[in-house]
N, C-alpha and C. Protein backbone atom coordinates (compact mmCIF):
# COMPACT_ATOMS: atom_id res chain seq x y z
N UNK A 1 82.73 -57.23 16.96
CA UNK A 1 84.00 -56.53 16.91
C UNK A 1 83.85 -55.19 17.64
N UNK A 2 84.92 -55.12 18.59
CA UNK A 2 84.62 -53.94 19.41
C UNK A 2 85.18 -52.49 18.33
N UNK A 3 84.37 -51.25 18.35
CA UNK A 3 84.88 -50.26 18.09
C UNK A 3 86.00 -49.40 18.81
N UNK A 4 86.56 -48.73 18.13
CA UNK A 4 87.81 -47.84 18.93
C UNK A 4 87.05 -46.77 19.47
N UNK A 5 87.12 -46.62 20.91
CA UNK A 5 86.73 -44.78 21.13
C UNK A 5 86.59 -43.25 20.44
N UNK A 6 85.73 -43.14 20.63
CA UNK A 6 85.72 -42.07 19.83
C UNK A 6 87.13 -40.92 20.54
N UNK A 7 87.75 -40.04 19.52
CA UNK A 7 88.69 -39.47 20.21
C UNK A 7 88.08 -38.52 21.10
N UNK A 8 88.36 -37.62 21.66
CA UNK A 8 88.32 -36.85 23.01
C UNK A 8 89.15 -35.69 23.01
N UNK A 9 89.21 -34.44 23.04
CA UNK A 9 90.00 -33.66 23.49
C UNK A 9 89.60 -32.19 24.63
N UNK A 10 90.47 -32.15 25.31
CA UNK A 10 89.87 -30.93 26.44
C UNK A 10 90.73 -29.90 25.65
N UNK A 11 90.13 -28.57 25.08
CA UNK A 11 90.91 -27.18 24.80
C UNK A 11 90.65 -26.51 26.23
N UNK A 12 91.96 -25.59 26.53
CA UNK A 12 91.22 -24.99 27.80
C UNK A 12 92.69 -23.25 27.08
N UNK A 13 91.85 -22.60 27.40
CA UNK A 13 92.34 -21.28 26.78
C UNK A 13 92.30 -20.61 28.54
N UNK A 14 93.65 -19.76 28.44
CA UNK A 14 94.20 -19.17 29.36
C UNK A 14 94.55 -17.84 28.57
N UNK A 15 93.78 -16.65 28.93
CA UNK A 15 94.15 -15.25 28.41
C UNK A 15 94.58 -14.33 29.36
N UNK A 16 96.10 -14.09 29.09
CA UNK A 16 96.62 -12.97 30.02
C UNK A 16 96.20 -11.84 29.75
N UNK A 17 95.66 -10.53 29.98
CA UNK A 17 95.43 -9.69 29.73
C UNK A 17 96.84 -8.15 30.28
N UNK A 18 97.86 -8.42 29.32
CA UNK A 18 99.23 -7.61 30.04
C UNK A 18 98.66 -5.76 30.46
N UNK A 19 97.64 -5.66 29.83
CA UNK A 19 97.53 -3.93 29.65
C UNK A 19 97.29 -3.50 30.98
N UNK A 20 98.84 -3.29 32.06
CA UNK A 20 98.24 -2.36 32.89
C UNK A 20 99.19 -1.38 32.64
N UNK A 21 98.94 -0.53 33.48
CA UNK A 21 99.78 1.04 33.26
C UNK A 21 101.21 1.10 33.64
N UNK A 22 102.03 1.00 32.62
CA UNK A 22 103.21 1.08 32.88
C UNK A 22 104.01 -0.51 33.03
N UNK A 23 103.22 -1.58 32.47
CA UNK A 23 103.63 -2.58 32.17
C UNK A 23 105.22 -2.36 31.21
N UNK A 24 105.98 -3.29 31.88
CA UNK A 24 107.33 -3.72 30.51
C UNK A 24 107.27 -5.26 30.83
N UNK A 25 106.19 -5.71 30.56
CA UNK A 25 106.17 -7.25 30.05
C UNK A 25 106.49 -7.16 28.58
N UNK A 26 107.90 -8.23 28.46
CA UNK A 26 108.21 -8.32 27.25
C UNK A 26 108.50 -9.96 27.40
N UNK A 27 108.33 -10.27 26.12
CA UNK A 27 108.18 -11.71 25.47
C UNK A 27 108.67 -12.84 26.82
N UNK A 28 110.75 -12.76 26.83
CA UNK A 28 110.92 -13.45 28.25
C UNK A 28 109.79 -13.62 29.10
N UNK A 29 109.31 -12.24 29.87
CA UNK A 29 108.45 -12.87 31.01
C UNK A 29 107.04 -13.30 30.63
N UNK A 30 106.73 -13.11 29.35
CA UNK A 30 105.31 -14.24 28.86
C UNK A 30 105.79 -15.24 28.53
N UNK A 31 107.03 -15.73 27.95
CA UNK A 31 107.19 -16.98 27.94
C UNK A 31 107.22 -17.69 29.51
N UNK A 32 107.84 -16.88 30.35
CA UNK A 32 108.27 -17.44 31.44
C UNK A 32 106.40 -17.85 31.96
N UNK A 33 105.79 -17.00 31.70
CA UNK A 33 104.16 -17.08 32.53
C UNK A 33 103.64 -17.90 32.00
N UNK A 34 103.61 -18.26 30.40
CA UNK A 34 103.18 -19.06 29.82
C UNK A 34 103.64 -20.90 29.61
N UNK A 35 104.79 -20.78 30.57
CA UNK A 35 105.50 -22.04 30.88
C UNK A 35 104.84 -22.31 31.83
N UNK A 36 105.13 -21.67 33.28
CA UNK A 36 104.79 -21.46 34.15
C UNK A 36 102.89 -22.20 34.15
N UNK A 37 102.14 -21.57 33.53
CA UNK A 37 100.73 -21.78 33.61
C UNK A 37 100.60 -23.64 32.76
N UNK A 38 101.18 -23.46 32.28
CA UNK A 38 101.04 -25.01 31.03
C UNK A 38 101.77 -26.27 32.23
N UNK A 39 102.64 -25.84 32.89
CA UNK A 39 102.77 -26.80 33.68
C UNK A 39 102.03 -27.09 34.99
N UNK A 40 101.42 -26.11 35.25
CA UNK A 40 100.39 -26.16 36.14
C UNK A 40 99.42 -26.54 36.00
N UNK A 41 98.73 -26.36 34.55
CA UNK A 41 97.48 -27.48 34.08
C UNK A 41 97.70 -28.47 33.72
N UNK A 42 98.83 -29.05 33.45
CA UNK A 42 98.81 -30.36 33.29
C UNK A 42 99.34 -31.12 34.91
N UNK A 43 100.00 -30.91 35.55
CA UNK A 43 100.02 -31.27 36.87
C UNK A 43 98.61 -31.61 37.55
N UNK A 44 97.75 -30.13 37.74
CA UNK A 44 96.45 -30.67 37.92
C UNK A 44 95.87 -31.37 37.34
N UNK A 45 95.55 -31.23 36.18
CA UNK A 45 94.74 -32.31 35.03
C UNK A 45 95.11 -33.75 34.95
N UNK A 46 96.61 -34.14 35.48
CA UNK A 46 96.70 -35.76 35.85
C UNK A 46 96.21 -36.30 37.52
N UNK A 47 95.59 -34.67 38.02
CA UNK A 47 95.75 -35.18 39.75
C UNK A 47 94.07 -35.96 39.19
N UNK A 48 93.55 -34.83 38.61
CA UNK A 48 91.67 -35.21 38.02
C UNK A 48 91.34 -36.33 37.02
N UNK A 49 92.21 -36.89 35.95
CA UNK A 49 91.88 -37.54 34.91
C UNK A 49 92.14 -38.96 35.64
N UNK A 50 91.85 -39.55 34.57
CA UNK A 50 92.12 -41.21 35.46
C UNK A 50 93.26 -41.66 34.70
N UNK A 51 93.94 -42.45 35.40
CA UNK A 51 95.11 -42.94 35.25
C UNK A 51 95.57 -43.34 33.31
N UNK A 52 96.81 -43.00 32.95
CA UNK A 52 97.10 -43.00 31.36
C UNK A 52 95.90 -42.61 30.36
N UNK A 53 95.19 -41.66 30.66
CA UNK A 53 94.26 -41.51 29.84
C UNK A 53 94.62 -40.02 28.78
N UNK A 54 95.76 -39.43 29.24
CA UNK A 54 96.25 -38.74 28.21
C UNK A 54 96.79 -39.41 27.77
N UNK A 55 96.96 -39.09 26.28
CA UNK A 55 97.46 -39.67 24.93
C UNK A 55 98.59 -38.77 24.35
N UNK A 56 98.34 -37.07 24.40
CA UNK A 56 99.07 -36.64 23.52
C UNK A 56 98.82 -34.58 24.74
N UNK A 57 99.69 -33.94 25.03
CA UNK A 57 99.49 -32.54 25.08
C UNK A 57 100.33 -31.83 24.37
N UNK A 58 99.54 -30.83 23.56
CA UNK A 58 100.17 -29.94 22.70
C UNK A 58 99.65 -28.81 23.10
N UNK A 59 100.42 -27.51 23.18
CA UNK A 59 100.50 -26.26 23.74
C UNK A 59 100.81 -25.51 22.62
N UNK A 60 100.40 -24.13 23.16
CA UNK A 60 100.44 -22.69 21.68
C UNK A 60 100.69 -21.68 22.92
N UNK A 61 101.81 -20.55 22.83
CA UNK A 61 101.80 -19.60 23.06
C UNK A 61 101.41 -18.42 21.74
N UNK A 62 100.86 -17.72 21.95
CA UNK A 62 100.33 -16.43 21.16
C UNK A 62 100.77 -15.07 21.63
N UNK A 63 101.46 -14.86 21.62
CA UNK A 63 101.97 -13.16 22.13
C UNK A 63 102.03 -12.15 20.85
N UNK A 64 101.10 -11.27 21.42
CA UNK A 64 100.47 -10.60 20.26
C UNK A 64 99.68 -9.04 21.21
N UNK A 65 99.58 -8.54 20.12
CA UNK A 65 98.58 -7.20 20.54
C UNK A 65 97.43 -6.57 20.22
N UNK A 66 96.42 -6.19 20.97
CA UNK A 66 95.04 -6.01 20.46
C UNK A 66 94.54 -4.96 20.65
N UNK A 67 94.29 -4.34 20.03
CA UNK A 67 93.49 -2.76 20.09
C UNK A 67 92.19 -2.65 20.07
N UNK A 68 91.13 -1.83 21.04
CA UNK A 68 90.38 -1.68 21.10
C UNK A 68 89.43 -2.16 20.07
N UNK A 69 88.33 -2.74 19.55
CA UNK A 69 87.74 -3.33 18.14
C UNK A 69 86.71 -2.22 18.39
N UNK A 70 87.01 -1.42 16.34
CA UNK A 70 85.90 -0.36 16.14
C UNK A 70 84.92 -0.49 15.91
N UNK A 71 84.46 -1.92 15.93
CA UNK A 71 82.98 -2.19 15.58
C UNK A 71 82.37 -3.51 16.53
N UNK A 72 81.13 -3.22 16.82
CA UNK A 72 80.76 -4.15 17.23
C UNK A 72 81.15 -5.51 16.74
N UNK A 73 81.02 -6.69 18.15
CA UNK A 73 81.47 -8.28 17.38
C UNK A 73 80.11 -8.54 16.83
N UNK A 74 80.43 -9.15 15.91
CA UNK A 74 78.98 -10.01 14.92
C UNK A 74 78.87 -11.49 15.47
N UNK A 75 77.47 -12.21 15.20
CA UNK A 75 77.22 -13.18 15.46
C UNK A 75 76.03 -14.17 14.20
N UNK A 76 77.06 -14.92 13.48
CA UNK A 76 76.10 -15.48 12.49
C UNK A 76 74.92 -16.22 13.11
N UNK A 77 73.81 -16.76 13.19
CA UNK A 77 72.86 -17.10 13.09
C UNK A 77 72.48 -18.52 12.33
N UNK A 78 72.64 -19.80 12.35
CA UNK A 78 72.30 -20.64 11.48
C UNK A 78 71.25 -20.30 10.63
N UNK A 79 70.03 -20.16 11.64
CA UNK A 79 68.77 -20.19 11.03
C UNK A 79 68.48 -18.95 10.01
N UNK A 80 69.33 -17.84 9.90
CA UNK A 80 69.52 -16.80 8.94
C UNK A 80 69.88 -17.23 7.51
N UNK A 81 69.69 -16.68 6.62
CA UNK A 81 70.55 -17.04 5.22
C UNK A 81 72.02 -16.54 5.36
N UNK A 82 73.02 -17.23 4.37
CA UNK A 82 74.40 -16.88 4.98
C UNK A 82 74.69 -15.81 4.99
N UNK A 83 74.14 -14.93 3.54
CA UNK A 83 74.52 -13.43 3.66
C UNK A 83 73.90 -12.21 4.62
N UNK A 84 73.08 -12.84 5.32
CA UNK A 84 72.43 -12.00 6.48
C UNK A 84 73.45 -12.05 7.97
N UNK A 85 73.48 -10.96 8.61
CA UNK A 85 74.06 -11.66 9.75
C UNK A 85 73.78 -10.17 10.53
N UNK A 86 73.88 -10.62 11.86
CA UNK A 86 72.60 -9.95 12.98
C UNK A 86 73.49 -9.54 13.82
N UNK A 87 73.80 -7.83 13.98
CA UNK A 87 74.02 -7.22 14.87
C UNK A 87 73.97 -7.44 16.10
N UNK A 88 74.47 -8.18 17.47
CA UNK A 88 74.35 -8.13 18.69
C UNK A 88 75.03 -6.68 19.56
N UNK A 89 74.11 -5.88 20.14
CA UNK A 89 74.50 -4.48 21.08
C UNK A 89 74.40 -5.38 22.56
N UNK A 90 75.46 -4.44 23.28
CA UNK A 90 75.30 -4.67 24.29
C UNK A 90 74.00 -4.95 25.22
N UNK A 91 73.45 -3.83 25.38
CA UNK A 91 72.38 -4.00 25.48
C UNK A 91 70.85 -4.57 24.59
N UNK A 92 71.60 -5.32 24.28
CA UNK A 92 70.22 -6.20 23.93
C UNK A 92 70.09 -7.20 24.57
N UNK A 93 68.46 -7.59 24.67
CA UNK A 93 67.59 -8.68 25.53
C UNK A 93 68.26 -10.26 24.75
N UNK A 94 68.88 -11.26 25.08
CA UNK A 94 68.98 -12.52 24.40
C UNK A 94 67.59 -13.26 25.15
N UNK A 95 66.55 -13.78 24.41
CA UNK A 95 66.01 -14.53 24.81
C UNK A 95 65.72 -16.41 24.70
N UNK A 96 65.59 -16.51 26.04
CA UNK A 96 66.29 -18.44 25.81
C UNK A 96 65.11 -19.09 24.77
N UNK A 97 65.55 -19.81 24.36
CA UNK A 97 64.63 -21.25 23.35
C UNK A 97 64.23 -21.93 23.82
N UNK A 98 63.87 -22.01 25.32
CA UNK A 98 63.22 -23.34 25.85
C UNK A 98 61.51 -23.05 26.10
């Protein structure tokens, strides 16, 4: 008995970054950009995929605002215990595991 495919999905995240000086981007023209861009990846993405192999596209606009973050981002660690969790600075060395 043949099995069903395992499912499959491509996320692909597109971040406008509006903050320039003296911007009046308001909602209209992110919707308009954010139409604009969603139909453009899926246009391409049927020129690349093989024939009916999408099943389903679902889209999210997010228009929202972000302020500088006062603290460094954190990065849990598996191999840590859960309540530990490890400062990454910019300048720090990441060294590879191989």
């Amino acid at each position: 008995m043949a099995k069903e495919p395992t499912p499959r999905h491509l996320t692909i995240t597109i971040d406008f970054d509006l903050q320039t000086e003296g911007s009046k981007v308001q909602y209209q023209r992110a919707r308009a950009a954010y139409e604009a861009a969603v139909e453009a990846a899926i246009r391409e993405a049927r020129k690349v995929l093989p024939p009916d192999s999408i099943k389903e596209i679902t889209t999210e606009i997010d228009w929202s605002y972000r302020w500088t973050r006062e603290r460094d981002v954190q990065f849990r660690r598996p191999d840590l215990v859960d309540d530990k969790i490890e400062d990454i600075e910019d300048d720090d060395e990441i060294e590879d595991e191989d």
